[in-house]
C-alpha atoms as a PDB file:
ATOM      1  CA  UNK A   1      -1.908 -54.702 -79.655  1.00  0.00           C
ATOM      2  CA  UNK A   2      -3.260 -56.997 -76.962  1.00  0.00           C
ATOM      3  CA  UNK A   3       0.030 -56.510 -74.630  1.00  0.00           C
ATOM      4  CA  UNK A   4       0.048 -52.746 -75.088  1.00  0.00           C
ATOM      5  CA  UNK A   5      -3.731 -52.544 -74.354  1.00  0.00           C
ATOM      6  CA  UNK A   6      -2.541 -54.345 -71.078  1.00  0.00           C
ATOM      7  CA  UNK A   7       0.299 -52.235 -70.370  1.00  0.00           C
ATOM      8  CA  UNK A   8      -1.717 -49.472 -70.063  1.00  0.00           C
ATOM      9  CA  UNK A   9      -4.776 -51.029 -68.165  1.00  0.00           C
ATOM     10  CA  UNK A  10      -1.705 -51.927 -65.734  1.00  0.00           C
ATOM     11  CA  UNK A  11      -0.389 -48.407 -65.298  1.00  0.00           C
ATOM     12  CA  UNK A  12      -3.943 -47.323 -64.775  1.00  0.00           C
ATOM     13  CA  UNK A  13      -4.538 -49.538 -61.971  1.00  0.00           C
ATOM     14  CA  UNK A  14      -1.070 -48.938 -60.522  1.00  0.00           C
ATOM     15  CA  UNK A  15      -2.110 -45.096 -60.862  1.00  0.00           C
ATOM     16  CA  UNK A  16      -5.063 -45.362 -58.653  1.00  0.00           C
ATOM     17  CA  UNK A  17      -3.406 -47.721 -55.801  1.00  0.00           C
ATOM     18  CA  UNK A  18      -1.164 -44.856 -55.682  1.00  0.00           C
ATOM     19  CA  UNK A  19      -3.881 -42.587 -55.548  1.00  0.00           C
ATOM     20  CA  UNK A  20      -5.580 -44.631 -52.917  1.00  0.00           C
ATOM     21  CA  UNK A  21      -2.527 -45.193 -50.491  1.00  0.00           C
ATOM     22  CA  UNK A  22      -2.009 -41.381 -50.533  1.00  0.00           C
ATOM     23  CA  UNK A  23      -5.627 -40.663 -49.521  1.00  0.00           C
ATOM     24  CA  UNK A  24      -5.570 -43.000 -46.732  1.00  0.00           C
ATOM     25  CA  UNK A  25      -2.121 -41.862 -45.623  1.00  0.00           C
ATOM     26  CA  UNK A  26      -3.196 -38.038 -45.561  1.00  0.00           C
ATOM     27  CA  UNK A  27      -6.529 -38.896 -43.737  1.00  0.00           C
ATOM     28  CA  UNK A  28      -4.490 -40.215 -40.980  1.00  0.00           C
ATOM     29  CA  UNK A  29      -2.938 -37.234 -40.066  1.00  0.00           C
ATOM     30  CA  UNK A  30      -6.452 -35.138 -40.173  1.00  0.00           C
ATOM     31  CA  UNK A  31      -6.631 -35.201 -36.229  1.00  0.00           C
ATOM     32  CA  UNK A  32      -3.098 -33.490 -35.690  1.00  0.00           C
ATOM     33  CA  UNK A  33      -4.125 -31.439 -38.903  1.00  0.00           C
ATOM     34  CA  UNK A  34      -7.275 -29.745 -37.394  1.00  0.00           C
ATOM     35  CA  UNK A  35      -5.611 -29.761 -34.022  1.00  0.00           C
ATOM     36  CA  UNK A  36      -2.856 -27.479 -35.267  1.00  0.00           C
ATOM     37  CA  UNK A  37      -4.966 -25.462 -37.254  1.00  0.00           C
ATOM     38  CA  UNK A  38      -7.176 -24.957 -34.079  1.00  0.00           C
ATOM     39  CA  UNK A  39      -4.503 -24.231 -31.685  1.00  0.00           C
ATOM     40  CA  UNK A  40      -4.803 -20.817 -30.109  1.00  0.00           C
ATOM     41  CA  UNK A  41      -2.010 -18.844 -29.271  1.00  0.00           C
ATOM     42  CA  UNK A  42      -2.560 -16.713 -26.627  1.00  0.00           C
ATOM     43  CA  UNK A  43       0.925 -17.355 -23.914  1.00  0.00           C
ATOM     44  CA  UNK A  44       3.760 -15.093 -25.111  1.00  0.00           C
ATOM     45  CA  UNK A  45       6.030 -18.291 -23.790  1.00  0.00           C
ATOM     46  CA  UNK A  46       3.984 -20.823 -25.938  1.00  0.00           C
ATOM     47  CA  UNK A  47       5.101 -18.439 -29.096  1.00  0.00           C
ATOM     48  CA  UNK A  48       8.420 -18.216 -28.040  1.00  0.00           C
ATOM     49  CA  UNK A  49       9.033 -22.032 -28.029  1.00  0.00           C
ATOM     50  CA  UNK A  50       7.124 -22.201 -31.403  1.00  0.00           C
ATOM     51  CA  UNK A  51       9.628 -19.769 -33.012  1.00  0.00           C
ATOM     52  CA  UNK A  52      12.704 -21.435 -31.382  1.00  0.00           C
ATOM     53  CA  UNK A  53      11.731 -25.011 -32.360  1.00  0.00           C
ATOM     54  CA  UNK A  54      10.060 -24.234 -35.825  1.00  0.00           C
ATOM     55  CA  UNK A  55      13.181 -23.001 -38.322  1.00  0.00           C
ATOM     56  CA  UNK A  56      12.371 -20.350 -40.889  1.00  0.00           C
ATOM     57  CA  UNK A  57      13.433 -22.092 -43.319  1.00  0.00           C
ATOM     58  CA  UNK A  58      13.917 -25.790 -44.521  1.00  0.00           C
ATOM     59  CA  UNK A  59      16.790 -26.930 -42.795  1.00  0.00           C
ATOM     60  CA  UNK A  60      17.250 -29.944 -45.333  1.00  0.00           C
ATOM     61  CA  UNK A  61      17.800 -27.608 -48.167  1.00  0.00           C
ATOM     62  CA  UNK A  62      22.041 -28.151 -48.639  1.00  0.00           C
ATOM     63  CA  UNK A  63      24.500 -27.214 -52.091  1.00  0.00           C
ATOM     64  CA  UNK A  64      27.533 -28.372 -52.260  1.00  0.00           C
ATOM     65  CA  UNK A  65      30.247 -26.922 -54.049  1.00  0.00           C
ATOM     66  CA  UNK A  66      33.668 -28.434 -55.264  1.00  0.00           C
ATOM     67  CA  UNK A  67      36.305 -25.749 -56.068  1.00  0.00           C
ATOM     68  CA  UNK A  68      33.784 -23.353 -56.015  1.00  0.00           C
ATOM     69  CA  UNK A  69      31.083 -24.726 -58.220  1.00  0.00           C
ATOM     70  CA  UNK A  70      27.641 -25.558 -56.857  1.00  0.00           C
ATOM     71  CA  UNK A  71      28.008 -29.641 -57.704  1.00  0.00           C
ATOM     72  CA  UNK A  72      25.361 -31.098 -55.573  1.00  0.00           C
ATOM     73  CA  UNK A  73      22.076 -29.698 -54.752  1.00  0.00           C
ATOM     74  CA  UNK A  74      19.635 -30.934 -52.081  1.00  0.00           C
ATOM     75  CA  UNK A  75      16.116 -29.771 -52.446  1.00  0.00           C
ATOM     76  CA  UNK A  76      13.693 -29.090 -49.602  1.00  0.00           C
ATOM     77  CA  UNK A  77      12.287 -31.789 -48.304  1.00  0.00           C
ATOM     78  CA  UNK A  78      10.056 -30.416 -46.041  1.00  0.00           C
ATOM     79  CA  UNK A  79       6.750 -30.039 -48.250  1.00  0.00           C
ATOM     80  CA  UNK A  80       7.052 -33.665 -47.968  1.00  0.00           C
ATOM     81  CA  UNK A  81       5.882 -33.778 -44.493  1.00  0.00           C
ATOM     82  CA  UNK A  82       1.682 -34.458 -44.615  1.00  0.00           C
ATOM     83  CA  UNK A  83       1.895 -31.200 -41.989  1.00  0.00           C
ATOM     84  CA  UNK A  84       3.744 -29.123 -43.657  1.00  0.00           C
ATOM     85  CA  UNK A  85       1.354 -26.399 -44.171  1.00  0.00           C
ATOM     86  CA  UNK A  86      -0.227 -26.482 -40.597  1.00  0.00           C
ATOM     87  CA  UNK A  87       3.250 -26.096 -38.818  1.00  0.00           C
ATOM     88  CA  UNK A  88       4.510 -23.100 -41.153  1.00  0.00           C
ATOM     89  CA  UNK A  89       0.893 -21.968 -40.375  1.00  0.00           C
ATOM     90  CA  UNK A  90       1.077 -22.648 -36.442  1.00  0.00           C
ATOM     91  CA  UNK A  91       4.766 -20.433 -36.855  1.00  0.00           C
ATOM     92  CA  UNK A  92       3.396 -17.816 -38.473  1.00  0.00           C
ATOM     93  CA  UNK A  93       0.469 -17.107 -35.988  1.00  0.00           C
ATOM     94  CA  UNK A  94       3.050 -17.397 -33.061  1.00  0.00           C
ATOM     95  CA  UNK A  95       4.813 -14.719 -35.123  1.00  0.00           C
ATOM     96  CA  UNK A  96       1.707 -12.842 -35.486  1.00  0.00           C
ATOM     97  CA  UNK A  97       0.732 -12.870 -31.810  1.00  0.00           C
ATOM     98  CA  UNK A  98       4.063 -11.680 -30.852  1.00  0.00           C
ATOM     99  CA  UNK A  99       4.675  -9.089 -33.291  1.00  0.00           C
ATOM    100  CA  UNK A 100       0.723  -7.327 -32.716  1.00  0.00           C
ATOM    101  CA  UNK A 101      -0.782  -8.584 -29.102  1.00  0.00           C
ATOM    102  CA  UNK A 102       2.802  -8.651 -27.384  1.00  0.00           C
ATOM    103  CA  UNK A 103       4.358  -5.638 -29.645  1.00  0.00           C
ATOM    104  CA  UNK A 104       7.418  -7.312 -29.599  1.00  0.00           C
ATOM    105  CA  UNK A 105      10.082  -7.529 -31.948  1.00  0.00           C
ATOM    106  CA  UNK A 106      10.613 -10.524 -34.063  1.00  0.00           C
ATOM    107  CA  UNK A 107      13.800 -10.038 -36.004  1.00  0.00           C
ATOM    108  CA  UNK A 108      15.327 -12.530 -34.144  1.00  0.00           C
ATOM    109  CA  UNK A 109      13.092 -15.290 -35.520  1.00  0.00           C
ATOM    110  CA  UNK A 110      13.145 -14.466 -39.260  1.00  0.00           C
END
């Protein structure tokens, strides 16, 4: 009983120095966070390179098939970046900005 009542006062502390590296590893990145939530796009070239150099989609994302059977699947790895959501979100407003201020056509980036 002893051993299983330290088993699981074990996993509980192992739990929260998880807990507590991932909080200090997040509130590193809270400068670049803000930053890119901040940053204002108002230079139709400044959206431009955002489109180009931010894909769509998750370029890690890969199947591979053997004689025509999916046999391998590689799942996006990109919502493991800390920044995830403020680049998509930085991509989006450059889409925004040239799609209503520059009334320009952005099929080319989706």
């Amino acid at each position: 009983m002893n051993s299983a009542m330290n088993s699981v006062k074990t996993a509980y502390q192992l739990t929260n120095a998880l807990a507590n590296l991932q909080t200090a590893l997040f509130n590193r990145f809270n400068p670049i966070r803000q930053y890119l939530r901040e940053l204002e796009i108002r230079n139709p070239e400044l959206a431009h390179f955002i489109c180009r150099i931010i894909p769509a989609q998750c370029p890690f994302e890969r199947n591979f098939s053997l004689f025509g059977r999916i046999s391998i699947q590689i799942p996006p790895l990109c919502k493991l970046n800390p920044l995830y959501e403020e680049v998509f979100g930085l991509r989006f407003r450059a889409l925004c900005y040239l799609a209503d201020e520059c009334n320009e056509n952005i099929h080319c980036y989706l």
